[in-house]
N, C-alpha and C. Protein backbone atom coordinates (compact mmCIF):
# COMPACT_ATOMS: atom_id res chain seq x y z
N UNK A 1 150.80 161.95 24.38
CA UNK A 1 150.77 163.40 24.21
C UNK A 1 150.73 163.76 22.72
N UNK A 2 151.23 162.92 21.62
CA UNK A 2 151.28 163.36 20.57
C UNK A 2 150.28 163.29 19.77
N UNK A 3 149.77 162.05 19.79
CA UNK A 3 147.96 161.78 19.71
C UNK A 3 146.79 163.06 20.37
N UNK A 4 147.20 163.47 21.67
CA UNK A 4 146.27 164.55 21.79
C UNK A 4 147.10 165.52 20.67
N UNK A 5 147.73 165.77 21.09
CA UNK A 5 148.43 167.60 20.22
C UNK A 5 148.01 167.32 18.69
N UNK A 6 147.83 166.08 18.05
CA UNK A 6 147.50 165.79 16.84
C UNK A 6 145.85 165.97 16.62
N UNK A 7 145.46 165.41 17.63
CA UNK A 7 143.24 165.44 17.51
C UNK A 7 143.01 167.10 17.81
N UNK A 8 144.23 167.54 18.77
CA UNK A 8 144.35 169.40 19.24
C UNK A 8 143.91 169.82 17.62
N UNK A 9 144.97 169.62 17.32
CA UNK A 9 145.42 170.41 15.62
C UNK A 9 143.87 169.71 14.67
N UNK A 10 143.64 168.93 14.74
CA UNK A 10 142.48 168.30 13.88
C UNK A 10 141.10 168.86 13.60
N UNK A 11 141.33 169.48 15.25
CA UNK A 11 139.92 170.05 15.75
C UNK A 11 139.98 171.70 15.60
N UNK A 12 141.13 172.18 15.15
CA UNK A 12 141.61 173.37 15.22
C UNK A 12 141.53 174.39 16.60
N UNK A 13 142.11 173.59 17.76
CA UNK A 13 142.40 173.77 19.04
C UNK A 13 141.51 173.77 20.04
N UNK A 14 141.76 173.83 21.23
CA UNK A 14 141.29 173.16 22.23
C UNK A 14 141.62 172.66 23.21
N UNK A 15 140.63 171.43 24.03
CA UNK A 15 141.39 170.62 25.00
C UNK A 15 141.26 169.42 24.43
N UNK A 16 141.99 168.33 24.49
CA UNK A 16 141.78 166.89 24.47
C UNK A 16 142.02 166.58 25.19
N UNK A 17 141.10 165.17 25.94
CA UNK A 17 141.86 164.58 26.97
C UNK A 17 141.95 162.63 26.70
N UNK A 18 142.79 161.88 27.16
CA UNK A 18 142.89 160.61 25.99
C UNK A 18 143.65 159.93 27.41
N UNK A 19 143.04 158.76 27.30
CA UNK A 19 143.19 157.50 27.76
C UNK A 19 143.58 156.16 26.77
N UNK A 20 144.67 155.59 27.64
CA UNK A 20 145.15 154.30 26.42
C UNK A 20 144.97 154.40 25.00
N UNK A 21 145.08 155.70 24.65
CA UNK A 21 145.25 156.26 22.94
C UNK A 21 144.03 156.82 22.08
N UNK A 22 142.57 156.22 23.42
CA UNK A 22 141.77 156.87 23.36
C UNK A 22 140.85 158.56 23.27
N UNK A 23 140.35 159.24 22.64
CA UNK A 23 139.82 160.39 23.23
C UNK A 23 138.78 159.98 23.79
N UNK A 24 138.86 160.67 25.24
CA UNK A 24 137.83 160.50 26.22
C UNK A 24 137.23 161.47 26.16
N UNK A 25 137.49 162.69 26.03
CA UNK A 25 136.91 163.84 25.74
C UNK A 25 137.69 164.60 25.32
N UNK A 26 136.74 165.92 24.75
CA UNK A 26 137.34 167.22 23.95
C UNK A 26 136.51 168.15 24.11
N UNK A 27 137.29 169.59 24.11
CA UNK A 27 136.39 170.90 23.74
C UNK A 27 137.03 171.19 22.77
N UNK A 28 136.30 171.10 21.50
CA UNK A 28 137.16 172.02 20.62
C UNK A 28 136.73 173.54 20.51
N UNK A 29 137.86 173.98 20.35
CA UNK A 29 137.95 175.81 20.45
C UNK A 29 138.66 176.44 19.14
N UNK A 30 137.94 176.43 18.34
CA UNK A 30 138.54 176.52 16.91
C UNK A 30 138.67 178.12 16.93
N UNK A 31 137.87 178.81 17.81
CA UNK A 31 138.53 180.02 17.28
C UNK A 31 139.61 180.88 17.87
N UNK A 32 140.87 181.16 17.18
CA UNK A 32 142.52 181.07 17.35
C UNK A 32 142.68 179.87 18.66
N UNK A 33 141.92 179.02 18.98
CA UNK A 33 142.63 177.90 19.93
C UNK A 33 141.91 178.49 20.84
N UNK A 34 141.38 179.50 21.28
CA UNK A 34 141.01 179.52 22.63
C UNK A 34 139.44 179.96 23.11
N UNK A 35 138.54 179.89 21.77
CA UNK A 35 137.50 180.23 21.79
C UNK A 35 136.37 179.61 21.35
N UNK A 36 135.18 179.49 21.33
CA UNK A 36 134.18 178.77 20.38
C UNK A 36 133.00 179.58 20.23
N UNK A 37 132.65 179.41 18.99
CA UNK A 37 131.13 179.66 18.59
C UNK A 37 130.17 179.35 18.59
N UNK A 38 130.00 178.08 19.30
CA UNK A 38 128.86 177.93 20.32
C UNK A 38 128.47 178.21 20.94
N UNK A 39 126.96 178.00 21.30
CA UNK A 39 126.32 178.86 21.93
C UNK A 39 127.04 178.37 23.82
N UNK A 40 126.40 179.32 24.47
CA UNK A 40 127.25 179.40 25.87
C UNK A 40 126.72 178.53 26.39
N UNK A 41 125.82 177.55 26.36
CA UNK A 41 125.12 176.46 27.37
C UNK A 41 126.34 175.19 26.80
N UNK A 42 126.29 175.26 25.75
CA UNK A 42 127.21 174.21 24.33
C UNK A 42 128.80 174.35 25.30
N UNK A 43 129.20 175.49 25.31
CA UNK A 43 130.36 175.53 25.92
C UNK A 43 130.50 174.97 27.16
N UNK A 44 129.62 175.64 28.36
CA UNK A 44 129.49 175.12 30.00
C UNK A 44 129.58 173.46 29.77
N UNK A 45 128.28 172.84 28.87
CA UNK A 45 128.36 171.47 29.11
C UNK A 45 129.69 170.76 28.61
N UNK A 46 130.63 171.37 27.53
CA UNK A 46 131.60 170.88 27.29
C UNK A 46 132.59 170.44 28.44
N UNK A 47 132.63 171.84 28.93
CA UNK A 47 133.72 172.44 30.27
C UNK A 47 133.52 171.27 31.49
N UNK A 48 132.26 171.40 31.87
CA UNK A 48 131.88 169.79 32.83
C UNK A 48 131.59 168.95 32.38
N UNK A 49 131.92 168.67 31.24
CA UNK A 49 132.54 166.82 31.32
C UNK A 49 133.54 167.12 31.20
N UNK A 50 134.52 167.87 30.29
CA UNK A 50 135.84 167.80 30.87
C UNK A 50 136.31 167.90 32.21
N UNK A 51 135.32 168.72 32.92
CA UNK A 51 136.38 168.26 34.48
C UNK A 51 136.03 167.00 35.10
N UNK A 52 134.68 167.03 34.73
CA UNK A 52 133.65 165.41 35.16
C UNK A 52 135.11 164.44 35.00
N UNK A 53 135.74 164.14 33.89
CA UNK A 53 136.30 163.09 33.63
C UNK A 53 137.88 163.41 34.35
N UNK A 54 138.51 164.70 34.27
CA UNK A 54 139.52 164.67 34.67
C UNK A 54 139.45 164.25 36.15
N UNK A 55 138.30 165.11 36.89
CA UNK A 55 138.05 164.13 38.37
C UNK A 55 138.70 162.91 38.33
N UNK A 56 137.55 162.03 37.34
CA UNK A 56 137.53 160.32 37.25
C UNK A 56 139.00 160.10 37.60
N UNK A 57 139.83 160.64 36.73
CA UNK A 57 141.43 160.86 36.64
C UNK A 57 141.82 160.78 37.39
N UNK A 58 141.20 161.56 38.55
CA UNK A 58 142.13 162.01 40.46
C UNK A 58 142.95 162.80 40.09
N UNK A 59 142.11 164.17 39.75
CA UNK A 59 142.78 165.20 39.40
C UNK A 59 142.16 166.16 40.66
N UNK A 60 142.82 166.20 41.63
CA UNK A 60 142.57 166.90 43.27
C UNK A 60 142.23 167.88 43.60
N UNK A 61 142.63 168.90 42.49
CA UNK A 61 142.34 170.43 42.74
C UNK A 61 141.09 171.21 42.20
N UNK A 62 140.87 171.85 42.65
CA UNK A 62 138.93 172.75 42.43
C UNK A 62 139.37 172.69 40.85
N UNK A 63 139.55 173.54 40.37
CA UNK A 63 139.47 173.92 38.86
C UNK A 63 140.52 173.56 37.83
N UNK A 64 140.40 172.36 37.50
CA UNK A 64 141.79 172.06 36.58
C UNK A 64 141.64 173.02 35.53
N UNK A 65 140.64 173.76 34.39
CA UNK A 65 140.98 174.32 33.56
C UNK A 65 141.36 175.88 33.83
N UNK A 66 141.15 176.09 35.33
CA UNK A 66 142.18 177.60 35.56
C UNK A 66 143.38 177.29 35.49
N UNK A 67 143.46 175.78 36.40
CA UNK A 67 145.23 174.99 35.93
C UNK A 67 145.88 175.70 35.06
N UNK A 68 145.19 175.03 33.57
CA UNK A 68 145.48 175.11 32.54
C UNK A 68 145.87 176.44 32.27
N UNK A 69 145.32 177.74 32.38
CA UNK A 69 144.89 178.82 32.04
C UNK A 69 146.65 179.31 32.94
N UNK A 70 146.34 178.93 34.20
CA UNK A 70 147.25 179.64 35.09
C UNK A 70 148.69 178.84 34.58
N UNK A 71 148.91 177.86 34.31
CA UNK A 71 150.03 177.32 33.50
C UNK A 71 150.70 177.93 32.38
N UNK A 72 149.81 178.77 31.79
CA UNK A 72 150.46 179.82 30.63
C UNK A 72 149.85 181.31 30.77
N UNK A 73 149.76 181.70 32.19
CA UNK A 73 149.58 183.31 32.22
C UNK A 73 151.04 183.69 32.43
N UNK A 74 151.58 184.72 31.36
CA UNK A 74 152.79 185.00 30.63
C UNK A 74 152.97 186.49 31.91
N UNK A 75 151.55 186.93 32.15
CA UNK A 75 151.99 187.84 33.13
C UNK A 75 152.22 187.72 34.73
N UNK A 76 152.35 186.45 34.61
CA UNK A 76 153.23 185.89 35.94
C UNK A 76 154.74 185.35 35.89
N UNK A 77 155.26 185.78 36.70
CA UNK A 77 156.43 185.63 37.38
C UNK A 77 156.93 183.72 37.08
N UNK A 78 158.06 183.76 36.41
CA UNK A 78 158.16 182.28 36.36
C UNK A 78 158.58 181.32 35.02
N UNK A 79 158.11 180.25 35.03
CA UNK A 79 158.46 179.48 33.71
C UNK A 79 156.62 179.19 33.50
N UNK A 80 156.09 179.17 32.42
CA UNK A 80 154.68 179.65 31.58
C UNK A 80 154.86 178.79 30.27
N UNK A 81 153.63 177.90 30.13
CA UNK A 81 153.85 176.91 28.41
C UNK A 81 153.06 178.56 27.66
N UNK A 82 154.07 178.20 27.22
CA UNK A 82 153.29 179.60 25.90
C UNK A 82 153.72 178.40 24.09
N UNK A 83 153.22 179.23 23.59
CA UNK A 83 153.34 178.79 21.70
C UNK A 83 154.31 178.12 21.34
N UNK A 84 155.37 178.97 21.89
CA UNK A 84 156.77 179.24 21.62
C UNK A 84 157.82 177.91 22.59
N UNK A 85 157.33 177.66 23.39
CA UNK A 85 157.28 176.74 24.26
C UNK A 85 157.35 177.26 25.89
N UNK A 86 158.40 176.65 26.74
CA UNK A 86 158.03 176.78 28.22
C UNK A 86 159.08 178.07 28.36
N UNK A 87 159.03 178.96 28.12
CA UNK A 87 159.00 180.43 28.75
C UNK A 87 159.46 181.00 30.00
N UNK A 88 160.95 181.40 31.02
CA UNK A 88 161.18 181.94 31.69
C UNK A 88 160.69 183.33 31.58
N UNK A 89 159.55 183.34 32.16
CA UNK A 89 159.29 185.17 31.90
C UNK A 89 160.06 185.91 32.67
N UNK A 90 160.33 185.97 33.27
CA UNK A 90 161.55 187.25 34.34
C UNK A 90 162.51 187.35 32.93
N UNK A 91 162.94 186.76 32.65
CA UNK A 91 163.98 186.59 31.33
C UNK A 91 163.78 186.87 29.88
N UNK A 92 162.73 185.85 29.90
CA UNK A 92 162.46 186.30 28.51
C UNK A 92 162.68 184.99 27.51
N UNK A 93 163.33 184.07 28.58
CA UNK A 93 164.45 183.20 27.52
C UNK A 93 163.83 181.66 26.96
N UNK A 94 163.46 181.45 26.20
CA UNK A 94 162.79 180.15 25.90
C UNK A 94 163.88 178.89 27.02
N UNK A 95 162.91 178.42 27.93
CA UNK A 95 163.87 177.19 28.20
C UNK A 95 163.99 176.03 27.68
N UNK A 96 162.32 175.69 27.26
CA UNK A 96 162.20 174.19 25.89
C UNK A 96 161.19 174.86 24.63
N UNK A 97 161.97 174.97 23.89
CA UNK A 97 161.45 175.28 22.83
C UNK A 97 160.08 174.21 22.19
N UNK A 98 158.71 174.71 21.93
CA UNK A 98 158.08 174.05 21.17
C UNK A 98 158.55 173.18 19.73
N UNK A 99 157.86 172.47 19.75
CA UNK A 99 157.81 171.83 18.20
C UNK A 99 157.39 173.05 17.54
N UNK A 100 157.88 172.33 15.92
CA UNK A 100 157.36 173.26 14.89
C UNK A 100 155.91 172.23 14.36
N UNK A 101 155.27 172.89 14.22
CA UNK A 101 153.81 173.01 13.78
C UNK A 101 154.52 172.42 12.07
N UNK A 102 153.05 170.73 11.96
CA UNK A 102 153.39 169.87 10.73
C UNK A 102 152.94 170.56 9.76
């Protein structure tokens, strides 16, 4: 995990995904982490090989990167990875605080 969150930060955000210390793939999304300036065909083909490979993975469910997405929607009910770290939203209350950024 620290190897991705490190190639994350390298690439100035994104997805990584890494096998035996390997990157197997990446989207990088440099703009604020969740966007890119590539053109939109550039993006789609990114998006399927990332799921292409997470499949490979035996990753079971239709859309792993709504996963992702739905894993930190802050306007749901619950515990949410946000910045800050994993987030009781009904509360408010950080339950694991993120690292601080090197």
């Amino acid at each position: 995990m620290k190897m991705a969150l490190d190639r994350v930060r390298e690439i100035g955000g994104g997805v990584v995904l890494m096998d035996q210390g390997s990157v197997v793939c990446e989207c990088p999304l440099p703009l604020a982490g969740r966007f890119s300036s590539a053109p939109m065909e550039e993006v789609i083909d990114m998006a399927e090989r990332l799921i292409d490979q997470i499949r490979q993975k035996g990753h079971a469910h239709l859309d792993p990167i709504y996963s992702i997405l739905f894993f930190s929607s802050t306007h749901l009910p619950y515990v949410r990875l946000t910045a800050e770290g994993i987030v009781d939203v009904k509360t408010g209350r950080i339950v694991v605080p993120s690292l601080p950024l090197e």
